[in-house]
C-alpha atoms as a PDB file:
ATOM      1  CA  UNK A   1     -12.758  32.317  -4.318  1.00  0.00           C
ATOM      2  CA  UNK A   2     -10.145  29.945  -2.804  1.00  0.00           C
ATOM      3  CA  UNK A   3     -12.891  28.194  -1.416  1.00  0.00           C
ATOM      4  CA  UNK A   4     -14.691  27.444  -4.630  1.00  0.00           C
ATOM      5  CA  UNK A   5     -11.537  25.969  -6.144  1.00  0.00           C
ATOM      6  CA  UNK A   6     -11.423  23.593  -3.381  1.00  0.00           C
ATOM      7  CA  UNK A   7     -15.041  22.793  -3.759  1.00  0.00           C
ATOM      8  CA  UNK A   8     -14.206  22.027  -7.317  1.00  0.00           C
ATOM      9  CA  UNK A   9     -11.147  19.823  -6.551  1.00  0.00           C
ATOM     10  CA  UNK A  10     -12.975  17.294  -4.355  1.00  0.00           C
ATOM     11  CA  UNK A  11     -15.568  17.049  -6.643  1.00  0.00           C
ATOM     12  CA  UNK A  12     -13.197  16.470  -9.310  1.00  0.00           C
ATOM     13  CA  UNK A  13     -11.140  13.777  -7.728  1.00  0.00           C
ATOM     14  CA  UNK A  14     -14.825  12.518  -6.678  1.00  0.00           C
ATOM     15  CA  UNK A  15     -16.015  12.473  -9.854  1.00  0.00           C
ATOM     16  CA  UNK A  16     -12.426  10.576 -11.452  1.00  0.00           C
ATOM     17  CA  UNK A  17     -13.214   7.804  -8.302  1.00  0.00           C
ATOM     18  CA  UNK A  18     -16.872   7.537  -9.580  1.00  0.00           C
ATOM     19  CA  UNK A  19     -16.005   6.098 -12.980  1.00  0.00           C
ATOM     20  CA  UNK A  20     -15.070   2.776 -11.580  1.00  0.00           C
ATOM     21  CA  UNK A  21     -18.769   1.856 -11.504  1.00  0.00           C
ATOM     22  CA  UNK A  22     -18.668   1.855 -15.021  1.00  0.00           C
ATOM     23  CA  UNK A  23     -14.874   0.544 -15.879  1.00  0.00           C
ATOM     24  CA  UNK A  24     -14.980  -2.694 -13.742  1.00  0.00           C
ATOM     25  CA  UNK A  25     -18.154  -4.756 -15.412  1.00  0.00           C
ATOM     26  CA  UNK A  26     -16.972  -2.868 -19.294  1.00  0.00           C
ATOM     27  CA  UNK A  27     -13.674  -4.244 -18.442  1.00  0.00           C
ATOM     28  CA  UNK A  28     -15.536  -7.822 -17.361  1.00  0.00           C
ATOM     29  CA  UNK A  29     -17.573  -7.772 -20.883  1.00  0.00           C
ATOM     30  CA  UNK A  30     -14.978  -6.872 -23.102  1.00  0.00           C
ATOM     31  CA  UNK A  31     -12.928  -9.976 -21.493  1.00  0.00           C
ATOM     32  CA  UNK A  32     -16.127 -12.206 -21.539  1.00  0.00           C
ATOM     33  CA  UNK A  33     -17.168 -10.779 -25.361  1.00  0.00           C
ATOM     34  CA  UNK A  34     -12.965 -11.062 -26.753  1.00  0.00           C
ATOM     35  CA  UNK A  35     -12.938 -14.630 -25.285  1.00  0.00           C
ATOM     36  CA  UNK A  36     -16.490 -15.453 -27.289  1.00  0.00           C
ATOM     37  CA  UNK A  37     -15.397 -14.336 -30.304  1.00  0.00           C
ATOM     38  CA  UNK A  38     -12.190 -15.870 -30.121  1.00  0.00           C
ATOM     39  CA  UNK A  39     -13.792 -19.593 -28.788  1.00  0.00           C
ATOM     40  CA  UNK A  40     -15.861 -18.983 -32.377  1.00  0.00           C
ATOM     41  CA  UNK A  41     -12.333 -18.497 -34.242  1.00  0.00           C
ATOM     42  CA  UNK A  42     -10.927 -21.128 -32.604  1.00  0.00           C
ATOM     43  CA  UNK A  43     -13.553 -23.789 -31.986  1.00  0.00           C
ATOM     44  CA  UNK A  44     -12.485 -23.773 -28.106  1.00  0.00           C
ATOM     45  CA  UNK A  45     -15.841 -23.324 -26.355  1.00  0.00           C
ATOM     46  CA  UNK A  46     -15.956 -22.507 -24.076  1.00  0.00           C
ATOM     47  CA  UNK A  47     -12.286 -22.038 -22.330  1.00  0.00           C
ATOM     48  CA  UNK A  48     -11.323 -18.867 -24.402  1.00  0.00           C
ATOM     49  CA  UNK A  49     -14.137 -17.278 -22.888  1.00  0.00           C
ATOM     50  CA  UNK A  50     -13.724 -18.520 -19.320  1.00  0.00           C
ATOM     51  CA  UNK A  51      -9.624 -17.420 -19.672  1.00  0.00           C
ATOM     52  CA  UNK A  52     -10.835 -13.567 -21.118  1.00  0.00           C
ATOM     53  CA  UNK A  53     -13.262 -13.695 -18.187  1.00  0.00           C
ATOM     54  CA  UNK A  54     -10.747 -14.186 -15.851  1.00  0.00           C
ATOM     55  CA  UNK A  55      -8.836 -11.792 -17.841  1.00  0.00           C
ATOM     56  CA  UNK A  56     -11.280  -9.202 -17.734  1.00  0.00           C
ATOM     57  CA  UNK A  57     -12.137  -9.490 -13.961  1.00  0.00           C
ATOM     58  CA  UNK A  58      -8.946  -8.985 -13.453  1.00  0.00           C
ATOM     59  CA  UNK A  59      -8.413  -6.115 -15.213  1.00  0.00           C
ATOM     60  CA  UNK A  60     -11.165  -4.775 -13.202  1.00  0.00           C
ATOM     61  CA  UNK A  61     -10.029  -5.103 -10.392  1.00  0.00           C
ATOM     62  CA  UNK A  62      -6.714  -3.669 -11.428  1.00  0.00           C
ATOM     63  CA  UNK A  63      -8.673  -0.301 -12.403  1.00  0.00           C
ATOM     64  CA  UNK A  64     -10.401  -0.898  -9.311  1.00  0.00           C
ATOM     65  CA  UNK A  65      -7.125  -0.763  -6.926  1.00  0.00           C
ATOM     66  CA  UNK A  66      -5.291   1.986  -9.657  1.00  0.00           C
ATOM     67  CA  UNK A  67      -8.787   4.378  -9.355  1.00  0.00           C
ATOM     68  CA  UNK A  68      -8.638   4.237  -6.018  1.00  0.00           C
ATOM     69  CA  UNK A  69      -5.361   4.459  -5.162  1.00  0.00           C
ATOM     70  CA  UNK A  70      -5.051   7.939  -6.940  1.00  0.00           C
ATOM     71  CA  UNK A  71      -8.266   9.544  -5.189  1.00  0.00           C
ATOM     72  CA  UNK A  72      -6.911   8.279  -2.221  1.00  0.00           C
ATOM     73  CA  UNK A  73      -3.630  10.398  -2.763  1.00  0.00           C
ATOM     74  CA  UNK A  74      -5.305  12.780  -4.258  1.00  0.00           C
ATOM     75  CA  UNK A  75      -7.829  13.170  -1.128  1.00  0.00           C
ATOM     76  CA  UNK A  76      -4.523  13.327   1.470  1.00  0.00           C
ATOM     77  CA  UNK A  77      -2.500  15.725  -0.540  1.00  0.00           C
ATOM     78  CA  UNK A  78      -5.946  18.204  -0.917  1.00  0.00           C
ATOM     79  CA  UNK A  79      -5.796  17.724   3.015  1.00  0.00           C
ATOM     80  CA  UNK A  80      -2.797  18.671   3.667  1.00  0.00           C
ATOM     81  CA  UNK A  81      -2.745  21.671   1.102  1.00  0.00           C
ATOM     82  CA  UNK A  82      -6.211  22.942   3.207  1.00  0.00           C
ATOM     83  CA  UNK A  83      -3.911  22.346   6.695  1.00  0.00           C
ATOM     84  CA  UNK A  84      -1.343  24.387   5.389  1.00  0.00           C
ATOM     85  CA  UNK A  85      -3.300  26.708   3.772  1.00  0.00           C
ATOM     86  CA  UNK A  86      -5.428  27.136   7.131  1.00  0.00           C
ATOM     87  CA  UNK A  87      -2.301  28.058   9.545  1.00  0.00           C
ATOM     88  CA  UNK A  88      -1.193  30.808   6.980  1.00  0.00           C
ATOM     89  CA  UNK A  89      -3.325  34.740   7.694  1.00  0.00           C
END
């Protein structure tokens, strides 16, 4: 039984690490789409929408980084719980 919970904890954090593929280019088109809309309000073309790009890569990348980070963390401390867990009858 132990062993299934485990099973289901790496596939959780794998499955929280997987999202990224689909939060860095949403996070790019909502940046590239707010800009657009806002070079329309404005009459700016196109620098709203290369600034909100910029934005939005960023903000990617900072999901990216953040996403990563936490599986990473996440990954060591399941390690270590399965070392400890291993030395004990």
């Amino acid at each position: 039984m132990a062993g299934k919970k485990k099973a289901v904890k790496y596939a959780s954090n794998w499955l929280n690490a997987s999202i990224v593929g689909i939060q860095f280019p949403v996070a790019i088109a909502l940046g590239y789409f707010w800009g657009k809309w806002m070079d329309g309000l404005f009459g700016t073309e196109p620098w709203l929408t290369i600034i909100f790009s910029i934005f939005g890569i960023a903000a990617g990348f900072v999901n990216l980084f953040r996403i990563t980070a936490a599986a990473a963390r996440e990954e060591e401390r399941l390690s270590k719980e399965e070392e400890t867990s291993d030395g004990e009858p």
